[in-house]
N, C-alpha and C. Protein backbone atom coordinates (compact mmCIF):
# COMPACT_ATOMS: atom_id res chain seq x y z
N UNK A 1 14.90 4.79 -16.35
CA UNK A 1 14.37 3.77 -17.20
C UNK A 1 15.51 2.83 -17.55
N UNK A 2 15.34 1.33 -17.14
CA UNK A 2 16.24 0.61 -17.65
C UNK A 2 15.92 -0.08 -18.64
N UNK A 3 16.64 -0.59 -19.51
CA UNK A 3 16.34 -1.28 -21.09
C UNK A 3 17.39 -2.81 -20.73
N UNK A 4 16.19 -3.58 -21.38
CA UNK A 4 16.78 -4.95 -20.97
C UNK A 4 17.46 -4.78 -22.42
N UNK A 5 18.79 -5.42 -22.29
CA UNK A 5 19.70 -6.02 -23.73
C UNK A 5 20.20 -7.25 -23.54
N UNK A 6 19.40 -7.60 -24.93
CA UNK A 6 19.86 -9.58 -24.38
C UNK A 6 21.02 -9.91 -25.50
N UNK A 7 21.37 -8.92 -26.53
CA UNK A 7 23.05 -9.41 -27.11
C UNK A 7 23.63 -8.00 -26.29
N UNK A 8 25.04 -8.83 -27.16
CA UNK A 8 26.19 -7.48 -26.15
C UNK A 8 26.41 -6.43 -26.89
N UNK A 9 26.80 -5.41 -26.58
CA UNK A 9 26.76 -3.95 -27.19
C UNK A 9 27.84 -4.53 -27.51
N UNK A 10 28.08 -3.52 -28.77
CA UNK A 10 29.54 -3.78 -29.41
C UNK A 10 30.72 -2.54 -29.34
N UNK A 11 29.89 -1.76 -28.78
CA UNK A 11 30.44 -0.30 -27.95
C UNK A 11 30.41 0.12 -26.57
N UNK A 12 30.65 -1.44 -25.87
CA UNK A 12 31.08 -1.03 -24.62
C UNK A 12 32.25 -1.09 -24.21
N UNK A 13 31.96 0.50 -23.32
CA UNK A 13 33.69 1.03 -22.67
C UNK A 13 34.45 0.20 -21.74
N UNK A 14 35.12 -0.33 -22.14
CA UNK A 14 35.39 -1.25 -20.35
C UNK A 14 36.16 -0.56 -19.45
N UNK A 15 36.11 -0.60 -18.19
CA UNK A 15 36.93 0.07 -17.32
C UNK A 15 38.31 -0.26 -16.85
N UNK A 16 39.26 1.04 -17.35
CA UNK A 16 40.58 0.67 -16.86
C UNK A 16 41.05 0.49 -15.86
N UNK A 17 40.66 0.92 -14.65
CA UNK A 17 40.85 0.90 -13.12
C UNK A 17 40.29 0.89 -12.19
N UNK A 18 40.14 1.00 -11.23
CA UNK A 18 39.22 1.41 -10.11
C UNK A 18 39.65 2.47 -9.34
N UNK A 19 38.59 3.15 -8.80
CA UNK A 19 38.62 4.48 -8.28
C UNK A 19 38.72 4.38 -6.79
N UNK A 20 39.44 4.99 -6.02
CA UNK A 20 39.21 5.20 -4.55
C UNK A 20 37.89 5.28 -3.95
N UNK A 21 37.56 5.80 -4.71
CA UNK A 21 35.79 6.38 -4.63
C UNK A 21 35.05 5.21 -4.44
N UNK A 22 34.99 3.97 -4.87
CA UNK A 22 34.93 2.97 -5.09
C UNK A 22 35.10 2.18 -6.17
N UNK A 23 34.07 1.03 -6.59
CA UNK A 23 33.82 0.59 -7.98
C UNK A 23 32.72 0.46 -9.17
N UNK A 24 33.09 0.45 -10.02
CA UNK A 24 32.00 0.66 -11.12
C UNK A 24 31.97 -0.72 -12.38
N UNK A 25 31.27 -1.48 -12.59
CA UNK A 25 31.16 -2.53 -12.95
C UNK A 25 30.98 -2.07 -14.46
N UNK A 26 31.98 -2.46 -15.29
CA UNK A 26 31.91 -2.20 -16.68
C UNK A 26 30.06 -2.02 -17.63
N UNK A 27 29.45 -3.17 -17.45
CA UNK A 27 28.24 -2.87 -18.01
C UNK A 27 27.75 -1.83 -17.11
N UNK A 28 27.45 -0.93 -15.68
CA UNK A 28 27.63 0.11 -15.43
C UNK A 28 27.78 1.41 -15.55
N UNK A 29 28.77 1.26 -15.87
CA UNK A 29 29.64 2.42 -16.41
C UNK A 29 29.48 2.59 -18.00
N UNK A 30 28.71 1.46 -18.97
CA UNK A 30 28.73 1.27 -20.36
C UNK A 30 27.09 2.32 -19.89
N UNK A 31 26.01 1.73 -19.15
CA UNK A 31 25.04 2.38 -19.20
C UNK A 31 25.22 3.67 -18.47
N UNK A 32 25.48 4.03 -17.80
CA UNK A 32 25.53 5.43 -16.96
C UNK A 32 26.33 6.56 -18.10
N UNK A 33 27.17 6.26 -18.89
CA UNK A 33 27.76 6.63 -20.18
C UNK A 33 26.42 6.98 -21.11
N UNK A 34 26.17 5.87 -21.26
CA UNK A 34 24.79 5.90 -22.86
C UNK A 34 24.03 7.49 -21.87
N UNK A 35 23.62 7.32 -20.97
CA UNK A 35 23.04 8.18 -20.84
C UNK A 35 23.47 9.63 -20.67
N UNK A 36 24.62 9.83 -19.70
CA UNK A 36 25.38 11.01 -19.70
C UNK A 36 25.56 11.32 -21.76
N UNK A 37 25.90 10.23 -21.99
CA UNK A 37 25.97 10.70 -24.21
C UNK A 37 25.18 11.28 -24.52
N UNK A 38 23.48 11.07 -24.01
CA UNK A 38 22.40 11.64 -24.17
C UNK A 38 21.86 13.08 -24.14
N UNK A 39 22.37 13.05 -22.82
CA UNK A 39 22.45 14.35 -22.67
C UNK A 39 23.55 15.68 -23.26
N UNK A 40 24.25 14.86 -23.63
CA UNK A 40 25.54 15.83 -24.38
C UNK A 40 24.82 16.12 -25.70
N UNK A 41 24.26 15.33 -26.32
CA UNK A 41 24.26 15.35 -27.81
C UNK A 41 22.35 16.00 -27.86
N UNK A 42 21.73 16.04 -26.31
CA UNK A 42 20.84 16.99 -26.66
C UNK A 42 21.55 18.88 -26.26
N UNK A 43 22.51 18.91 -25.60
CA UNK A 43 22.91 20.25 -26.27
C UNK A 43 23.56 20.60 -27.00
N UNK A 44 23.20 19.91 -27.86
CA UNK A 44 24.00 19.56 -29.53
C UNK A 44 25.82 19.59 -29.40
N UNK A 45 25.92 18.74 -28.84
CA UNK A 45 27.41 18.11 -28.79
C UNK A 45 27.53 17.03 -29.86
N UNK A 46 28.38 17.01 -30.78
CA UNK A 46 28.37 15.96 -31.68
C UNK A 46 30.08 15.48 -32.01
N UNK A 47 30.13 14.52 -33.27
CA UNK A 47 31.61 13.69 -33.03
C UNK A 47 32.30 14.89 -33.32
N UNK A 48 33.79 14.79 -33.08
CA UNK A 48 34.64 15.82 -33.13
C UNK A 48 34.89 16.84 -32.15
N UNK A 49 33.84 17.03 -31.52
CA UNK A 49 34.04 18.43 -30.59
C UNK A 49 34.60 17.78 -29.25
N UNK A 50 35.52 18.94 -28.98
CA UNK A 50 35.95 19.02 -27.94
C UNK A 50 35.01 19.62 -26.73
N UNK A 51 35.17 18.60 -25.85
CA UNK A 51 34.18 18.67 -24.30
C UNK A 51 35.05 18.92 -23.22
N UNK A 52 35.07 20.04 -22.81
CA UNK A 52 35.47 20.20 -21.07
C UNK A 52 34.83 19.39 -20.39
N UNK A 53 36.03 18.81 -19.45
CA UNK A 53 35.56 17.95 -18.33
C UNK A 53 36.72 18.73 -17.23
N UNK A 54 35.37 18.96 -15.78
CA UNK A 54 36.07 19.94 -14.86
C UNK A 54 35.37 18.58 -13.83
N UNK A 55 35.93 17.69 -13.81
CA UNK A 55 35.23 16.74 -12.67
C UNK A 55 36.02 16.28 -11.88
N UNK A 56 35.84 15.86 -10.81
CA UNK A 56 37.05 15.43 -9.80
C UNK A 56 37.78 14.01 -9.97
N UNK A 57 38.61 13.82 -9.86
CA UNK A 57 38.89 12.02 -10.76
C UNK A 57 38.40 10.80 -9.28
N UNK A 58 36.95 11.04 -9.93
CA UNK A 58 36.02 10.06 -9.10
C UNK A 58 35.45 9.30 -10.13
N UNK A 59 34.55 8.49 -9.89
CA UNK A 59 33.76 7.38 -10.77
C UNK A 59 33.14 8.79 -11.71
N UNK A 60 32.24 9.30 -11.57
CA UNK A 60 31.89 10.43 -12.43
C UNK A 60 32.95 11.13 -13.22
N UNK A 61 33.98 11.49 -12.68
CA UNK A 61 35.06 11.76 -14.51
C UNK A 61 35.24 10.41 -14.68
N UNK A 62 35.54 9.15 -14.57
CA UNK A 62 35.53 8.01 -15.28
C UNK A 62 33.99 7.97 -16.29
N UNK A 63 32.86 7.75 -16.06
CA UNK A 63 31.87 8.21 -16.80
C UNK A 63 31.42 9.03 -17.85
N UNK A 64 31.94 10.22 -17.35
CA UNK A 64 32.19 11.40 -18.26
C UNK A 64 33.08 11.35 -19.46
N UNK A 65 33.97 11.14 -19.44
CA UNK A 65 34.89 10.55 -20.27
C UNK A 65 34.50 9.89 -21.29
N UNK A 66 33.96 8.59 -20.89
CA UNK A 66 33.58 7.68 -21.42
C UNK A 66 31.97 8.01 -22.41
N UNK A 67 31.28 8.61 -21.50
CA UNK A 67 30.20 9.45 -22.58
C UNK A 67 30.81 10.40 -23.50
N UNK A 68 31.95 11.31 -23.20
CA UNK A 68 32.35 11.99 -24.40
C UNK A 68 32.53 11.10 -25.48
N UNK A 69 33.87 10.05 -25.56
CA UNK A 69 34.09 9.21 -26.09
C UNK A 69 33.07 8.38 -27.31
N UNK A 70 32.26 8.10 -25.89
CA UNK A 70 30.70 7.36 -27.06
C UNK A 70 30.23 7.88 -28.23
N UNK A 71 30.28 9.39 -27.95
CA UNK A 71 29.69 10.56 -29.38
C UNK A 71 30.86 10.56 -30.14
N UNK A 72 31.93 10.30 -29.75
CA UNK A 72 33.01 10.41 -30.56
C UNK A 72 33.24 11.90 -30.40
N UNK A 73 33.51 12.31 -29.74
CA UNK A 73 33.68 13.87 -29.31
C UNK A 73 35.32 13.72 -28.42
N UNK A 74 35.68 15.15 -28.28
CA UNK A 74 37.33 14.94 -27.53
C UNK A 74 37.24 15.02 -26.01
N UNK A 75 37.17 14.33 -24.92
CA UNK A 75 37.67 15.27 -23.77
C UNK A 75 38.92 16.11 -23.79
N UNK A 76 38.49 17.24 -23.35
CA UNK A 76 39.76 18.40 -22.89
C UNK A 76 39.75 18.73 -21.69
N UNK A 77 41.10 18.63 -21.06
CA UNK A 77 40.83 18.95 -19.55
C UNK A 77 41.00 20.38 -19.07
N UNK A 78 40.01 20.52 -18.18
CA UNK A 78 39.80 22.13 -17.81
C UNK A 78 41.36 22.18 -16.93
N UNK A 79 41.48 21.32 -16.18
CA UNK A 79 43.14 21.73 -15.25
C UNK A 79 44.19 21.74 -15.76
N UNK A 80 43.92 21.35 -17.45
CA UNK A 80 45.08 21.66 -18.48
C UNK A 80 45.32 22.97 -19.24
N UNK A 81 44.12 24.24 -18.77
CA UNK A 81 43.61 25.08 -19.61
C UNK A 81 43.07 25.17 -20.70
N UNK A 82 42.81 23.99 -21.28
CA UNK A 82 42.29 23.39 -22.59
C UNK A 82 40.60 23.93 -22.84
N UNK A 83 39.87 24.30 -21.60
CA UNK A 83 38.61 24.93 -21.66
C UNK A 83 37.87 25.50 -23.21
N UNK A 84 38.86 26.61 -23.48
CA UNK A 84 38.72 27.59 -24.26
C UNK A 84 38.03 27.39 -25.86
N UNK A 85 38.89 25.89 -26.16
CA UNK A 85 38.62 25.67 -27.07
C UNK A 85 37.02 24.73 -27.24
N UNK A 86 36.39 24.39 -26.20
CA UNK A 86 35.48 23.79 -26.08
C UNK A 86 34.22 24.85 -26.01
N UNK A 87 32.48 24.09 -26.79
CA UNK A 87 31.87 24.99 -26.29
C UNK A 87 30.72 23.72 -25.44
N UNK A 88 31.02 22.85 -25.39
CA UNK A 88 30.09 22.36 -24.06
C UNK A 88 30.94 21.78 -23.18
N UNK A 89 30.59 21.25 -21.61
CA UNK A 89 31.48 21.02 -21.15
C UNK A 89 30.68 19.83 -19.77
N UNK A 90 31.43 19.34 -19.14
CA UNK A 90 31.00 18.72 -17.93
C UNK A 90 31.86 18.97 -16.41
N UNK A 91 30.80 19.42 -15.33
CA UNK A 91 31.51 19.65 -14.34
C UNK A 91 30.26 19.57 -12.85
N UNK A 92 30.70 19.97 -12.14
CA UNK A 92 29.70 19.70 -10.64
C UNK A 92 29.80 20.83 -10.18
N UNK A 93 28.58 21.24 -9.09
CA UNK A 93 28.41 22.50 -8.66
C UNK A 93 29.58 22.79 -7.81
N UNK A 94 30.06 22.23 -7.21
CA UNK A 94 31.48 22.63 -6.47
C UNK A 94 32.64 22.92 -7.46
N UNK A 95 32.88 22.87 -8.69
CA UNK A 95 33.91 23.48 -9.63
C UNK A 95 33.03 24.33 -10.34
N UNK A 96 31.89 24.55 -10.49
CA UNK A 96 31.20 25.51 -11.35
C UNK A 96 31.95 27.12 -11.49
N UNK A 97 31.70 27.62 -9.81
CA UNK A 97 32.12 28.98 -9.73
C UNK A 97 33.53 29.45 -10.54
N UNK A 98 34.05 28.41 -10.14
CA UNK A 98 35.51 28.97 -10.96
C UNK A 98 35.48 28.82 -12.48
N UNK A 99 34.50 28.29 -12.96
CA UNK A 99 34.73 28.40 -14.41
C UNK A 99 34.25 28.83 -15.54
N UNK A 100 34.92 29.31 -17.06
CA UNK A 100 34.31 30.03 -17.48
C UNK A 100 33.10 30.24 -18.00
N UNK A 101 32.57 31.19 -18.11
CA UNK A 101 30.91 31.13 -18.30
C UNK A 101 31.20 30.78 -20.22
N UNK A 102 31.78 31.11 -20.96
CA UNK A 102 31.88 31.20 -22.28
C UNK A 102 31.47 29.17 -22.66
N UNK A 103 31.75 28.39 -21.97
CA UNK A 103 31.52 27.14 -22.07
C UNK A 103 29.99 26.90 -21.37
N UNK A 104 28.86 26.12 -22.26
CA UNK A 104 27.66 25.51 -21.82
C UNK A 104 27.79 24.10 -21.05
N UNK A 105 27.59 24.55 -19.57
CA UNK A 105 28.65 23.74 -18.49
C UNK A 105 27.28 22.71 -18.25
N UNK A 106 27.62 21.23 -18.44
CA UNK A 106 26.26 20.42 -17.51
C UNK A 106 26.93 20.19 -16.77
N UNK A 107 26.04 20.36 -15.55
CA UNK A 107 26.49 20.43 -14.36
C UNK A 107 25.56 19.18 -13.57
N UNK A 108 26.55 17.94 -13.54
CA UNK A 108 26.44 16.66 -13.23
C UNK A 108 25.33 16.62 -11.76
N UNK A 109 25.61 17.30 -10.47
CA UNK A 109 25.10 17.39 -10.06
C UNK A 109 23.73 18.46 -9.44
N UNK A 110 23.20 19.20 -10.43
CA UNK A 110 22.32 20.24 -10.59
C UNK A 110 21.08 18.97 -10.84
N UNK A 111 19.87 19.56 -9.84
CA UNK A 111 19.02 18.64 -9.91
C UNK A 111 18.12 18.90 -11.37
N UNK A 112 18.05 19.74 -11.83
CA UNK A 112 17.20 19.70 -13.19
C UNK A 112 18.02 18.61 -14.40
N UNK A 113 19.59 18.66 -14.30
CA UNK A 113 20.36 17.54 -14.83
C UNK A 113 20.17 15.92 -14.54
N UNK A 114 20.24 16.31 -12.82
CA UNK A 114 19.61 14.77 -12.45
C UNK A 114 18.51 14.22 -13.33
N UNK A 115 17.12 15.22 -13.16
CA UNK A 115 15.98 14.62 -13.39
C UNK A 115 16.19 14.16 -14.77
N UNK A 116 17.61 14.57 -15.72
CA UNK A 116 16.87 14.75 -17.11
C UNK A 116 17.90 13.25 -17.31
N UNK A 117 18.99 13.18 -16.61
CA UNK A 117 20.01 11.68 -16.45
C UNK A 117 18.93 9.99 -16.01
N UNK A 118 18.10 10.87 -15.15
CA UNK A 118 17.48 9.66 -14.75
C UNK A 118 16.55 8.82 -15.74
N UNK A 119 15.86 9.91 -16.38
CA UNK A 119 14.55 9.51 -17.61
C UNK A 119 15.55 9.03 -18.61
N UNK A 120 16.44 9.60 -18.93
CA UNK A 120 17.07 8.74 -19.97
C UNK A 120 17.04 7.50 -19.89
N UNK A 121 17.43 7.38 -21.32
CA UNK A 121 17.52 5.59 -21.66
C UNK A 121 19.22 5.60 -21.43
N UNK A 122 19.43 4.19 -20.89
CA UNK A 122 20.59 3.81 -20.84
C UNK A 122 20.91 2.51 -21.70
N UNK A 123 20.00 2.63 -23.15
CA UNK A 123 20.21 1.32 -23.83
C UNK A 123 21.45 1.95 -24.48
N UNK A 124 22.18 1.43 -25.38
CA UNK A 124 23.45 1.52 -26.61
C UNK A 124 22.96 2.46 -27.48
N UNK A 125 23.62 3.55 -27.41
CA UNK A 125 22.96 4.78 -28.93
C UNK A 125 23.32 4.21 -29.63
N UNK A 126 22.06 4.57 -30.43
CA UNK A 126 21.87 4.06 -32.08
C UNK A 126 22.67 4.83 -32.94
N UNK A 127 22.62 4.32 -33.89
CA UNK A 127 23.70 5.32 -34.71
C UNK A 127 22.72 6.81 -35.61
N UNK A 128 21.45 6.29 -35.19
CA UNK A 128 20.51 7.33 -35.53
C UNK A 128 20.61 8.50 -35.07
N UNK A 129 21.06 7.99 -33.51
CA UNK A 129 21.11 9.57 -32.22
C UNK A 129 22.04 10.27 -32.94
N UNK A 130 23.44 9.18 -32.98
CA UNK A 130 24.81 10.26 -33.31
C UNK A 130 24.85 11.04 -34.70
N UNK A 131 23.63 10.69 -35.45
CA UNK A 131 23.59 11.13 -36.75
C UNK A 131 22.80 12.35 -36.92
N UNK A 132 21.67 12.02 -35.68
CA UNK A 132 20.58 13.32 -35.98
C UNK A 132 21.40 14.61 -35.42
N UNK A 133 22.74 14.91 -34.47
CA UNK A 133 22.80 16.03 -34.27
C UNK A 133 24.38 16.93 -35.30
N UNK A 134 24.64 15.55 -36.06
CA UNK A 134 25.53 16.02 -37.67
C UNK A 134 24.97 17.09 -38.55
């Protein structure tokens, strides 16, 4: 579902670089964010917490990131050992196996995740969202 916005968000991420992987066009990456946020903060991820991110440094950990960020939540990096202290996290079925089960892992590319990334809204969270899971 896309949401037309005719002023500018005042919480968009802009992108610091470009990825080998290719490119990702700031309003992009602002919506593909809103929604990855969405999904964090329905398994009750909220500001402050620290989020594992086990993603490969492709456009998707650029994303990821940037949805932690949005909730106001910490990324911690799993290749830093930083895991532990996190209890939700983001990663893809190819880093899954190796990691620990003690973290509630979304797993970016698991198709029940897809389906639930796609229905999302990718308008600007309201400050309602980030409030209802305080």
């Amino acid at each position: 579902m896309s949401t037309l916005v005719t002023a500018p968000a005042d919480n968009v991420i802009p992108l610091r670089g470009r990825t080998a992987a290719g490119t990702l066009a700031d309003a992009d990456l602002d919506r593909w964010a809103n929604r990855l946020a969405r999904l964090l903060l329905g398994r009750g991820a909220q500001a402050g917490d620290p989020i594992a991110l086990a993603v490969d440094p492709r456009i998707e950990a650029v994303v990821a990131e940037a949805a932690v960020r949005k909730i106001g939540a910490i990324p911690v990096s799993v290749r830093e050992g930083l895991a532990s202290v996190a209890r939700v996290g983001i990663t893809t079925r190819a880093d899954r196996p190796g990691l620990t089960d003690t973290v509630d892992w979304l797993v970016l590319d698991d198709r029940s995740t897809l389906r639930r990334y796609l229905v999302s809204s990718d308008a600007p969270l309201a400050d309602t969202e980030l409030r209802a899971v305080s």
